[in-house]
Protein backbone atom coordinates (compact mmCIF):
# COMPACT_ATOMS: atom_id res chain seq x y z
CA UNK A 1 0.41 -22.43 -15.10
CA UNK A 2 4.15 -24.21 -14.70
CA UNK A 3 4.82 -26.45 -11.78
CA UNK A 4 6.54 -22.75 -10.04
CA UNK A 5 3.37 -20.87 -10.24
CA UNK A 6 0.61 -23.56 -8.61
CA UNK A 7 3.16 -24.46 -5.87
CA UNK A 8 4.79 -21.09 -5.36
CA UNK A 9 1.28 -19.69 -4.91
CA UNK A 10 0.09 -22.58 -3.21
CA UNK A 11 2.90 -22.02 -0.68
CA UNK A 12 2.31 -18.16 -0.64
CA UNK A 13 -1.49 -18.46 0.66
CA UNK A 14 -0.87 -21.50 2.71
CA UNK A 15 2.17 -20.06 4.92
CA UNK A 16 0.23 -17.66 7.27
CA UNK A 17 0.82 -18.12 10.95
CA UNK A 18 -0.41 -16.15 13.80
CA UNK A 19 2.10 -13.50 15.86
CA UNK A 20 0.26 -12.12 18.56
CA UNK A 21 1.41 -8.93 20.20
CA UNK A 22 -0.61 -7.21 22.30
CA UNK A 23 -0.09 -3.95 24.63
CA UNK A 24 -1.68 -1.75 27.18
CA UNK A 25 -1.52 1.76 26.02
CA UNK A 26 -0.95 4.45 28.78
CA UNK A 27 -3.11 7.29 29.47
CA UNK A 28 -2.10 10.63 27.98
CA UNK A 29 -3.09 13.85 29.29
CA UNK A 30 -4.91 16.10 26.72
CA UNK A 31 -2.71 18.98 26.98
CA UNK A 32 0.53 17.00 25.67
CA UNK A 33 -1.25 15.49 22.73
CA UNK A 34 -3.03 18.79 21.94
CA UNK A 35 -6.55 17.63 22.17
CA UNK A 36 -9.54 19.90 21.94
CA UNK A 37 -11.72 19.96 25.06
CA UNK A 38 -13.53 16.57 25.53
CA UNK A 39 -11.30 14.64 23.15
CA UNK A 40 -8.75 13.15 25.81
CA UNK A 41 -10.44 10.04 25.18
CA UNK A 42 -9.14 9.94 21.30
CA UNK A 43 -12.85 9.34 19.76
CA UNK A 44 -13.24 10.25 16.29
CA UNK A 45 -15.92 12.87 15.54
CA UNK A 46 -18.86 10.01 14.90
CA UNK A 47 -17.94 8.03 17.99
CA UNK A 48 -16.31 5.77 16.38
CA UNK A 49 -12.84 4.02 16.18
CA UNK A 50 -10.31 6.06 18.32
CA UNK A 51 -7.82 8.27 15.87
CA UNK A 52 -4.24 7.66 15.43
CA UNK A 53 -1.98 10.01 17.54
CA UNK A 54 -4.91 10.15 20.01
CA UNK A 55 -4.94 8.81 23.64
CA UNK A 56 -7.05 5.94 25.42
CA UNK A 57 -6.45 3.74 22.61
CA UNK A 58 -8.04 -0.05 22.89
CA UNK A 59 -5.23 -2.98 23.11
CA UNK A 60 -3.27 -3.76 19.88
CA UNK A 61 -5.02 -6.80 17.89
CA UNK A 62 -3.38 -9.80 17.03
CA UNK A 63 -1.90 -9.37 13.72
CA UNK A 64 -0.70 -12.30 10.80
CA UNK A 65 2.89 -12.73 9.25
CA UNK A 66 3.06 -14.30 6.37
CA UNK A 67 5.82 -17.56 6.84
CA UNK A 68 7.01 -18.84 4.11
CA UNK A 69 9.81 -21.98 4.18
CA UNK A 70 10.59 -22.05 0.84
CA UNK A 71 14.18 -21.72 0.13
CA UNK A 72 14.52 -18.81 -2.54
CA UNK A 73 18.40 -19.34 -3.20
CA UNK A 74 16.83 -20.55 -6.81
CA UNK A 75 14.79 -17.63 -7.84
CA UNK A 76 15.16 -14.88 -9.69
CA UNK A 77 15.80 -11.76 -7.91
CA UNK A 78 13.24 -8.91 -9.10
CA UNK A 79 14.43 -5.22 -8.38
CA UNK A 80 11.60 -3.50 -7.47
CA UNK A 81 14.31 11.09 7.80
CA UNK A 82 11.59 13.16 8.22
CA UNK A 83 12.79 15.73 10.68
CA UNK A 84 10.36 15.76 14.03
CA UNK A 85 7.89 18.52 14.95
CA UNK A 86 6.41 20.15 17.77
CA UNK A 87 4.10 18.66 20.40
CA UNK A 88 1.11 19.60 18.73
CA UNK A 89 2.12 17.75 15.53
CA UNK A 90 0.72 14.52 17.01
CA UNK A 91 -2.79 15.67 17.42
CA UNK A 92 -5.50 15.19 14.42
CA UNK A 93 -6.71 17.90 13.03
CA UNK A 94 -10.58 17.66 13.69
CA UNK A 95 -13.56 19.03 11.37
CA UNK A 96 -14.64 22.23 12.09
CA UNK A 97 -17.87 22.27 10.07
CA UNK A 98 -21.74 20.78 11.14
CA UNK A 99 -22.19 19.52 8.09
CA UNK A 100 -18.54 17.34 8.06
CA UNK A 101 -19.54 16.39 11.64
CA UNK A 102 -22.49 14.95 10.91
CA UNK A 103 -21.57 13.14 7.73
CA UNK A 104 -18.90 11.29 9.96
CA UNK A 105 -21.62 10.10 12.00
CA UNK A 106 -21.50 6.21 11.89
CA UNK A 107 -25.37 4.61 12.28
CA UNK A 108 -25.56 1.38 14.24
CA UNK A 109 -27.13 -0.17 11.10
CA UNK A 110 -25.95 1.49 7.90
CA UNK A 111 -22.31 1.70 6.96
CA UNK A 112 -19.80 4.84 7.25
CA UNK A 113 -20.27 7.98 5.63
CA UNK A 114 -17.72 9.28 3.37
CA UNK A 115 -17.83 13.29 2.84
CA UNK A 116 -14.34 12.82 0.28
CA UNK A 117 -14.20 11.18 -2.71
CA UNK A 118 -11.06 11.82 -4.82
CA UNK A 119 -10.64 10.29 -8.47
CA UNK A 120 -6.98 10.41 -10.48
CA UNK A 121 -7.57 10.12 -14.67
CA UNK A 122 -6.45 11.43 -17.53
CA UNK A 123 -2.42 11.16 -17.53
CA UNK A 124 -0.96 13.58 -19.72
CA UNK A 125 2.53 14.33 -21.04
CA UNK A 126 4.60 17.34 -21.28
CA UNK A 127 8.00 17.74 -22.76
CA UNK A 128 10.01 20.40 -22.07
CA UNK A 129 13.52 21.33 -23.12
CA UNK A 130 15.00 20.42 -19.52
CA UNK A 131 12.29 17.12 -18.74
CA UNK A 132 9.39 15.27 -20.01
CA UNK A 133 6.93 14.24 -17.67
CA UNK A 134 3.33 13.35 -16.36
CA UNK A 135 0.30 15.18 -14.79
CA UNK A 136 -2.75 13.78 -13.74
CA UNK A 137 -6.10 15.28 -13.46
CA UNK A 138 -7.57 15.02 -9.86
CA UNK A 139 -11.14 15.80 -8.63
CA UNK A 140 -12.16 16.11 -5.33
CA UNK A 141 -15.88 16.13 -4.43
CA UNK A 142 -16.55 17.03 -0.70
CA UNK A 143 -19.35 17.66 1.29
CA UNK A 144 -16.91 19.27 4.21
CA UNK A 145 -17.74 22.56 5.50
CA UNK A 146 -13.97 23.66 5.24
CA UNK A 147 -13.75 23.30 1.97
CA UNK A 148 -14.48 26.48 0.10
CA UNK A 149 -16.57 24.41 -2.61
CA UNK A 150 -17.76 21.05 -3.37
CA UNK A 151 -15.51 20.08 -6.41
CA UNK A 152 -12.08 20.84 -7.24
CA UNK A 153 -10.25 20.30 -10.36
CA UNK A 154 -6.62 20.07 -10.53
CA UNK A 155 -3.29 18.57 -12.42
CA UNK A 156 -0.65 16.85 -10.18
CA UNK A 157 2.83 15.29 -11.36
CA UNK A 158 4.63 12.77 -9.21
CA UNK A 159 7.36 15.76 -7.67
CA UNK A 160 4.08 16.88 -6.15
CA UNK A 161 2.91 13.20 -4.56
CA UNK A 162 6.27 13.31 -2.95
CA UNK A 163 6.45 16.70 -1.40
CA UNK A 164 2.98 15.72 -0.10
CA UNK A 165 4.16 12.51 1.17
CA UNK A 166 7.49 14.50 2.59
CA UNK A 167 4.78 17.14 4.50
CA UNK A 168 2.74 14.33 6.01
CA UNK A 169 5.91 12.94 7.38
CA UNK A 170 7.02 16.13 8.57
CA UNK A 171 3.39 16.84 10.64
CA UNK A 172 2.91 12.64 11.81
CA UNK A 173 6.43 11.28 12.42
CA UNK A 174 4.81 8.30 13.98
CA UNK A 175 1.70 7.90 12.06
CA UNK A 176 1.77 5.47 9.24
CA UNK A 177 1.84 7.28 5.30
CA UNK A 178 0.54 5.27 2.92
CA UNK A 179 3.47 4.35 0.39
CA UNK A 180 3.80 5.92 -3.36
CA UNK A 181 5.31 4.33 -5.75
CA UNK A 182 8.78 4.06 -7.06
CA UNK A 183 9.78 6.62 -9.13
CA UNK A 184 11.81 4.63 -11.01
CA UNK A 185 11.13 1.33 -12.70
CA UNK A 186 12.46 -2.53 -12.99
CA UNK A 187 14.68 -2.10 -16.21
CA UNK A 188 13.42 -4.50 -18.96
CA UNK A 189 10.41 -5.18 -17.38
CA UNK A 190 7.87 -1.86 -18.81
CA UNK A 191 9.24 0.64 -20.96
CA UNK A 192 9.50 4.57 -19.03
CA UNK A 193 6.33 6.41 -20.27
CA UNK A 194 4.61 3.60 -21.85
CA UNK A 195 0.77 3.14 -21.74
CA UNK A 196 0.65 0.11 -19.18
CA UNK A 197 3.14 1.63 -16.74
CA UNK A 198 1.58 5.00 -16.41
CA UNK A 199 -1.81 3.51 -15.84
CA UNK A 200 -0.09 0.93 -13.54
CA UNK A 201 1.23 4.32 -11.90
CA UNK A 202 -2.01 6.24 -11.83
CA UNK A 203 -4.33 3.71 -10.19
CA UNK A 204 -1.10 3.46 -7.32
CA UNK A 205 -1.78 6.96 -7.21
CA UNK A 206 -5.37 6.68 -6.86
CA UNK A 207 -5.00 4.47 -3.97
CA UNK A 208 -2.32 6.09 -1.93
CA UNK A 209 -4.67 9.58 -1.98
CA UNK A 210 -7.62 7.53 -1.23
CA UNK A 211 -5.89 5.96 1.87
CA UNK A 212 -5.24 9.58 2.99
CA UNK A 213 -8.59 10.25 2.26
CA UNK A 214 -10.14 7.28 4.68
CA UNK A 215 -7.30 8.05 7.42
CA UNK A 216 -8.79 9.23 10.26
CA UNK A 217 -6.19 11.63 10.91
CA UNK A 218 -4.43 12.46 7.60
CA UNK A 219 -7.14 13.27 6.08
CA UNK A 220 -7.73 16.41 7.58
CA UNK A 221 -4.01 17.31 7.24
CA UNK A 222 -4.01 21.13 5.91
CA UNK A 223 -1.40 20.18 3.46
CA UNK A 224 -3.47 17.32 1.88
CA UNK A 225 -5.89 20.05 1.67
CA UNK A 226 -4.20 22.26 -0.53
CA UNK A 227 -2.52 20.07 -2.44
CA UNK A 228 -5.97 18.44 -3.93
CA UNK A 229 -7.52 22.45 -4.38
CA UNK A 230 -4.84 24.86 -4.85
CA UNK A 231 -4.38 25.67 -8.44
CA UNK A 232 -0.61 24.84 -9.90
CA UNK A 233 0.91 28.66 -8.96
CA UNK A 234 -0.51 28.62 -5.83
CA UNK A 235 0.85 24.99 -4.35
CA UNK A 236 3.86 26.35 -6.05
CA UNK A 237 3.40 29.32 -3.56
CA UNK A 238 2.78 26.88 -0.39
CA UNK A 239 5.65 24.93 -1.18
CA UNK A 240 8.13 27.95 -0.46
CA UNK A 241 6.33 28.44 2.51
CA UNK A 242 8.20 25.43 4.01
CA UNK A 243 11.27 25.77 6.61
CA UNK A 244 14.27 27.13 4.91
CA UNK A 245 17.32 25.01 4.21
CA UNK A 246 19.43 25.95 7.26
CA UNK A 247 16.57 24.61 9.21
CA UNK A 248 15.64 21.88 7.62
CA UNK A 249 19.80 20.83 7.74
CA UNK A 250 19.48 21.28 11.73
CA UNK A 251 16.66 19.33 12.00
CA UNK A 252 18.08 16.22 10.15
CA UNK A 253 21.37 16.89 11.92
CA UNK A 254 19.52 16.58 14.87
CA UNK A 255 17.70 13.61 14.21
CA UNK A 256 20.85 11.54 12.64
CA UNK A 257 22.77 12.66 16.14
CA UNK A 258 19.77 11.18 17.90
CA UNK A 259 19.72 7.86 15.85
CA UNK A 260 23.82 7.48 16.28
CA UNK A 261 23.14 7.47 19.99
CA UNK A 262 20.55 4.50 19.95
CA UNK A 263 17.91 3.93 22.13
CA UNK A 264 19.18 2.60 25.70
CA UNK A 265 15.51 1.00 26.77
CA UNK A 266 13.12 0.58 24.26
CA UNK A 267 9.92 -0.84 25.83
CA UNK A 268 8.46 -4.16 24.80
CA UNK A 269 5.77 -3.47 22.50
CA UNK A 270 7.72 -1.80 20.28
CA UNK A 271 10.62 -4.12 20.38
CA UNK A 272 7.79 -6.89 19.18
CA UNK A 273 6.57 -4.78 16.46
CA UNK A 274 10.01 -4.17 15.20
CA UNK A 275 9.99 -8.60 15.05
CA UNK A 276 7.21 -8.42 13.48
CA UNK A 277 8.05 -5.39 11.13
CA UNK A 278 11.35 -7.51 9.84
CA UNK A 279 9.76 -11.00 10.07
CA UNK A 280 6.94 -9.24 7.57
CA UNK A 281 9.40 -7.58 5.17
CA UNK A 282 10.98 -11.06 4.42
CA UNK A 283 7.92 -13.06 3.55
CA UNK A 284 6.30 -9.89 1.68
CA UNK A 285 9.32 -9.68 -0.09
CA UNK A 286 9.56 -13.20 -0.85
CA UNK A 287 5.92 -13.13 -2.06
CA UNK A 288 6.65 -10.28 -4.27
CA UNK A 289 9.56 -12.24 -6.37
CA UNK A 290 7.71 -15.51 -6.45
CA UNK A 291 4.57 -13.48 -7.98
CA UNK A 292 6.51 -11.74 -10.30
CA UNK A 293 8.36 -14.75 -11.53
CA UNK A 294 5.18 -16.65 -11.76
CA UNK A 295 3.79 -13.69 -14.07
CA UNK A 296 6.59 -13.84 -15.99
CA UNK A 297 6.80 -17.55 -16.76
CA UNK A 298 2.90 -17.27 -17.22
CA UNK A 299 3.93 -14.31 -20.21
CA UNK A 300 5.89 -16.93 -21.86
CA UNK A 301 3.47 -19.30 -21.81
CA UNK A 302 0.92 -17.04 -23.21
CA UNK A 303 3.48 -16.13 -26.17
CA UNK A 304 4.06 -19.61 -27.44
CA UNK A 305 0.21 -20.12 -27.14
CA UNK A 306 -0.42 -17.52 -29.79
CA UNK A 307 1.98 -19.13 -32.06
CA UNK A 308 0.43 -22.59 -31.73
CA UNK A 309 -3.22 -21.74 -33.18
CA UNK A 310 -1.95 -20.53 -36.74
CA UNK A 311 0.28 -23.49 -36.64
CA UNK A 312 -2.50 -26.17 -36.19
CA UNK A 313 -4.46 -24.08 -38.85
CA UNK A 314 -1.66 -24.08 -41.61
CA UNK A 315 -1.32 -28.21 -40.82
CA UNK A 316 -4.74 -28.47 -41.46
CA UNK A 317 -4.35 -27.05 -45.47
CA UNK A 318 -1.92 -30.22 -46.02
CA UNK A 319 -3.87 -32.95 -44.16
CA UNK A 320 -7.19 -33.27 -46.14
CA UNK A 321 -8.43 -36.30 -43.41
CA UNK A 322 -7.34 -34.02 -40.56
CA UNK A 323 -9.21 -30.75 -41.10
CA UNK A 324 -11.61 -30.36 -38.56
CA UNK A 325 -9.64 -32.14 -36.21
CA UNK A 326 -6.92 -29.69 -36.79
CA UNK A 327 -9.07 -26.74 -36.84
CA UNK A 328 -10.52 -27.78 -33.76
CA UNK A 329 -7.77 -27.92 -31.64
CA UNK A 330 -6.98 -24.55 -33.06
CA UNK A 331 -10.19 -23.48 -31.72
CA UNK A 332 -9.31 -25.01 -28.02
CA UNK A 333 -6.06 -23.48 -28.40
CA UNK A 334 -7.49 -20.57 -29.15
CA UNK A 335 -10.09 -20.30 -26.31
CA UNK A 336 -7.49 -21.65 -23.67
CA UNK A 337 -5.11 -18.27 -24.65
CA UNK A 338 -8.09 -15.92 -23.95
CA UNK A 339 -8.70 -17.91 -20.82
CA UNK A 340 -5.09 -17.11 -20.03
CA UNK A 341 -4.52 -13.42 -21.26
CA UNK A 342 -7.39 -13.37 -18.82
CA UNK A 343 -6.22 -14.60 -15.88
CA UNK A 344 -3.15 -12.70 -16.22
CA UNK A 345 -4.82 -9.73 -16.19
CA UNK A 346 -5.99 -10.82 -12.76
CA UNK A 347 -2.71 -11.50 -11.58
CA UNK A 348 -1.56 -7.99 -12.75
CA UNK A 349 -4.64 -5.90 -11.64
CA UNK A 350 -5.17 -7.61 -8.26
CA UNK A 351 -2.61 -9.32 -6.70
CA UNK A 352 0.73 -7.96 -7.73
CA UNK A 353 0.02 -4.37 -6.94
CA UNK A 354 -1.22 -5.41 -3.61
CA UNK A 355 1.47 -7.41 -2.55
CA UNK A 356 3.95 -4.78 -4.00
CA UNK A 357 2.20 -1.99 -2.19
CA UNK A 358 2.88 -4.11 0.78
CA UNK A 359 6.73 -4.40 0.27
CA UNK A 360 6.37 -1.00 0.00
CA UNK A 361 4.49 -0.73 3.34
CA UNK A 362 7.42 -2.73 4.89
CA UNK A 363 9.56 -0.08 4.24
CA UNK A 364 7.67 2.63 5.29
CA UNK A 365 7.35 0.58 8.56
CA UNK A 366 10.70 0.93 9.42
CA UNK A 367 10.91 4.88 8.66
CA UNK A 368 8.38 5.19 11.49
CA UNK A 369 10.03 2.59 14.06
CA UNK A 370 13.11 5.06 13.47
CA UNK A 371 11.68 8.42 13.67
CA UNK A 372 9.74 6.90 17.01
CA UNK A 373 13.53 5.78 18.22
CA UNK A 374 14.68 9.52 17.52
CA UNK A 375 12.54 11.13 19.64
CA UNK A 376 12.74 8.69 22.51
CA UNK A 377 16.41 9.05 22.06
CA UNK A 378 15.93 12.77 22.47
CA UNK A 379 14.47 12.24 25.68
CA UNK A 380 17.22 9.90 26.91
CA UNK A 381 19.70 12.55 26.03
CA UNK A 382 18.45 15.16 28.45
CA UNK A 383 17.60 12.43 31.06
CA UNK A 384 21.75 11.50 30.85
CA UNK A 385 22.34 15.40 30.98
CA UNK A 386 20.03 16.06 33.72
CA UNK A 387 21.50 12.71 35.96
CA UNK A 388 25.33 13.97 35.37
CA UNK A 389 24.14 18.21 35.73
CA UNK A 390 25.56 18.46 32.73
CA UNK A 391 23.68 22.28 31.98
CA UNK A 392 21.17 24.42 34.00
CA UNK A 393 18.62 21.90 35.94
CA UNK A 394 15.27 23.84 36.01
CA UNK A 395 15.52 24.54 32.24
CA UNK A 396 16.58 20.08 31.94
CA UNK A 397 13.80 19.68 34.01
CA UNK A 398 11.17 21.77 31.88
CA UNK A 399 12.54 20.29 28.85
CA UNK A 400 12.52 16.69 29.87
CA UNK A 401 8.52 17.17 30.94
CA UNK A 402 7.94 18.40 27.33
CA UNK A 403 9.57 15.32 25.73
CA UNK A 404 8.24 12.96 27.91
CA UNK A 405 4.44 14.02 26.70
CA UNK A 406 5.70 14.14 23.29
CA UNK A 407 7.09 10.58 23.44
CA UNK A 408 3.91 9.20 25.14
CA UNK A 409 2.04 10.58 22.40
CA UNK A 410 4.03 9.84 20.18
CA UNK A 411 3.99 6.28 21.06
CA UNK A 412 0.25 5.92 21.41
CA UNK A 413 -0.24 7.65 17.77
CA UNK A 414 1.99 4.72 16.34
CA UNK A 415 0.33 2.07 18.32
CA UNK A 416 -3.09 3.21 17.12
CA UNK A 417 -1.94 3.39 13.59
CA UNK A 418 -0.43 -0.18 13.96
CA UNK A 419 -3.35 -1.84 15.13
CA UNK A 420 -5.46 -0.05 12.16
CA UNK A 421 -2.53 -0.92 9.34
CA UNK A 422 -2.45 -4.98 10.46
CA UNK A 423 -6.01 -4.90 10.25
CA UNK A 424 -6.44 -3.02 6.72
CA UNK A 425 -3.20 -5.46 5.54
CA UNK A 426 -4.46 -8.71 6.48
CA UNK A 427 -7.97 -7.49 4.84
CA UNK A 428 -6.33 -6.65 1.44
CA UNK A 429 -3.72 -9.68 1.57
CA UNK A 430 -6.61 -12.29 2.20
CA UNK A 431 -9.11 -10.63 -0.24
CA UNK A 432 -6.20 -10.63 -2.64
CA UNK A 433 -5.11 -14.42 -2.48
CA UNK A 434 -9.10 -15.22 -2.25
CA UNK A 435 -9.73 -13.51 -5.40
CA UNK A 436 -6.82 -15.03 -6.93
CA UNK A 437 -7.59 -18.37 -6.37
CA UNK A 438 -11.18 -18.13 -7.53
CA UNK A 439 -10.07 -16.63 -11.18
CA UNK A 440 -7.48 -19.80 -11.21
CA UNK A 441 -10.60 -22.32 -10.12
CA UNK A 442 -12.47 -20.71 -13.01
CA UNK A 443 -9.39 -20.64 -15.21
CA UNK A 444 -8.86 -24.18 -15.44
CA UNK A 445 -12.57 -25.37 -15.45
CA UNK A 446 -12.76 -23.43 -18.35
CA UNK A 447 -9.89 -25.06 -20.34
CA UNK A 448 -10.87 -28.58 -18.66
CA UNK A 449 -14.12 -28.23 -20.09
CA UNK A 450 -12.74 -27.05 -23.84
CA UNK A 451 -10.63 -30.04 -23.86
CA UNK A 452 -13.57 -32.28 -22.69
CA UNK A 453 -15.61 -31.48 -25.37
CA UNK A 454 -13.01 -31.79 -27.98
CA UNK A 455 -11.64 -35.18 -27.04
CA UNK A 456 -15.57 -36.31 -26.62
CA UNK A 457 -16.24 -35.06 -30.16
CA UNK A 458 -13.36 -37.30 -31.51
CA UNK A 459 -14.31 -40.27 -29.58
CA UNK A 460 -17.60 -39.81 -30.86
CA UNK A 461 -16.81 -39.20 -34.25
CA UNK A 462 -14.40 -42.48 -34.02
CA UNK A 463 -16.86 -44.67 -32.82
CA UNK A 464 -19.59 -43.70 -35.93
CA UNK A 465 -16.73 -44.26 -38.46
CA UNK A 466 -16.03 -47.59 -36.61
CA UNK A 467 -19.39 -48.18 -36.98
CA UNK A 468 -19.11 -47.38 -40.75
CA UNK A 469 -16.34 -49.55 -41.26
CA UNK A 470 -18.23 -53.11 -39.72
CA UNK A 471 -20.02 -55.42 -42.81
């Protein structure tokens, strides 16, 4: 790898620092977060960790952003609102069944219990005359109790990722959705349709429905539901089901008024995570183009490789005294491109998507630190109306209660959520960079060792022909 790709990585790893942020959550009474009876505590059905959009929930950790002083004037420059519900929209949809119940249970020595395992194969392309396009197969096994069987079958395209993306925005405003990925594509870099981008896009697709899937409170979203067992017609059907357009356009009138009017006090903890949320975006983002120049210099590299093999081979046809010298270093070459193609495959299957998925995340961030600002907005309206009598007081008052529980749990959804996310993305961004470095260890003791045993072949083979050559 170029002198870019061992420092640029080098620098990438190395520049963590800790940013602590920490917060006391408020308690929430269960009737404005919707809880069922003897869930105001926000435990998960196996006693667990409490659920997002619950109430109670333990003290924010202390979270990593990546820092990063490199000055990136020089490098390349890759390219790469949810309108707010009712109250009840911030509580988690619980499992009704025994058997889900007790397959959530968590046993003080054996790991947690999954009861939903979702798997997304077999793209397949359809041309129209309006579009061409891609489904995927996706099964769902399930040992849930709500689900009418234990397997499911069905064919997704990307439209439908994104209305189920759009719906789980819709029902958690302040919880935090697992990105999809871009619809569109860097130009030059893959080729729309082609065999590496659509399994590049499948296994993102894989892992944004198996987030879901291991959220504690997403994945019992009735939308998510249908949309892994209702047949095409039928989530066809469930789609119109949706607000019509006029309300959907006063909704997101709504919610734009509330963003132009700002938040007057935002309270601390969220003013830190928005630091941290912007302080993040630049060093993921900075990650991001440094990998994907590195990946790019590293394709070059492995192009001029394959040339240089037949090269050394056709030398060795016109230099009788150099033939198996020739031919070996054809042979090292050789070796040393495999080692490479190799490695790049790492780079490509582990740590590009995860940082990318991460710039992604960054984004998604700061979609949720707005919708949070639009309904605490909402409440400061009515608190200005109600302090200058501006319309009827009682119905202010009544109003102004309801907002006030649905900003509290509102807030204590997103702080839950937070906490979980830094934890998950320091996990991922760590394992990523470990992994990384290990295939790059092994990487170049495998080409030291090819060129050892070359170059100690030829000294060898020198010193018996001086040998030879003494009376």
């Amino acid at each position: 790898m170029g002198t870019l790709g061992a420092a640029g990585l080098a620098a990438a790893a190395g520049g963590a620092r800790t940013l602590g942020m920490e917060g006391e959550r408020p308690a929430c009474q269960a009737r404005s977060c919707g809880l069922p009876a003897g869930g105001a505590e926000g435990e998960s059905p196996g006693g667990g960790a409490p659920f997002p959009g619950s109430c109670g929930s333990p003290a924010l950790l202390q979270g990593e952003v990546l820092d990063l002083d490199e000055d990136e004037d020089d490098l390349e420059v890759f390219s790469k609102d949810a309108s707010l519900m009712d109250m009840n929209s911030f509580s988690p949809m619980m499992p009704t069944s025994p058997l889900s119940m007790i397959n959530q249970i968590k046993f003080e020595d054996e790991p947690d219990l999954k009861d939903l395992f979702i798997t997304v194969d077999e793209p397949e392309s359809h041309v129209t005359t309006i579009e061409t396009f891609i489904t995927y197969r996706i099964i769902t096994k399930t040992s849930r109790g709500e689900f009418d069987s234990s397997e499911f079958e069905v064919r997704r395209r990307y439209q439908d990722f994104l209305w189920l993306k759009g719906k789980l925005e819709e029902a958690h405003p302040t919880l935090i959705i697992p990105p999809l990925p871009e619809k569109f594509i860097v130009k030059g870099m893959v080729e729309r349709f082609n065999d590496d981008f659509i399994e590049t896009r499948r296994k993102a697709l894989q892992k944004f429905l198996s987030r879901i899937a291991d959220h504690p409170t997403l994945t019992f979203n009735e939308d998510f539901k249908v949309f892994l067992t209702a047949q095409a017609w039928e989530l066809s059907s469930h789609k119109k089901q949706g607000p019509g357009l006029l309300s959907r356009m006063g909704q997101t009138v709504r919610a734009v008024a509330s963003s132009m009017r700002g938040v007057k006090n935002r309270p601390e903890e969220f003013m830190e995570m928005n630091n941290f949320i912007e302080i993040f975006s630049q060093k993921i983002n900075l990650i991001d183009k440094i990998s994907q120049r590195i990946y790019k210099e590293e394709r070059e590299y492995l192009d001029e490789m394959k040339e240089y093999g037949p090269i050394y081979i056709l030398w060795s046809a016109s230099e009788e005294d150099l033939v198996d010298t020739l031919n070996d270093v054809a042979s090292c070459i050789d070796k040393c491109y495999k080692a490479t193609e190799k490695r790049m495959s790492g780079l490509s299957e582990a740590l590009l998507p995860v940082v990318h998925e991460y710039v992604l995340y960054s984004e998604m961030l700061m979609g949720v630190m707005k919708r949070r600002d639009q309904i605490q907005a909402e409440l400061d309206s009515k608190v200005e109306a109600l302090t200058y009598k501006k319309a009827d007081i009682d119905l202010l008052t009544e109003e102004i209660g309801k907002l006030e529980d649905k900003v509290e749990c509102a807030n204590n959804a997103l702080k839950a959520d937070w906490e979980r996310w830094k934890q998950n993305m320091q996990n991922d961004i760590k394992s990523a960079f470990a992994d990384m470095a290990e295939e790059n260890i092994h990487y170049y003791e495998q080409c030291l060792a090819t060129w050892e045993s070359f170059l100690t072949s030829q000294t060898d083979l020198h010193l018996e022909e001086a040998s030879e050559d003494k009376p």
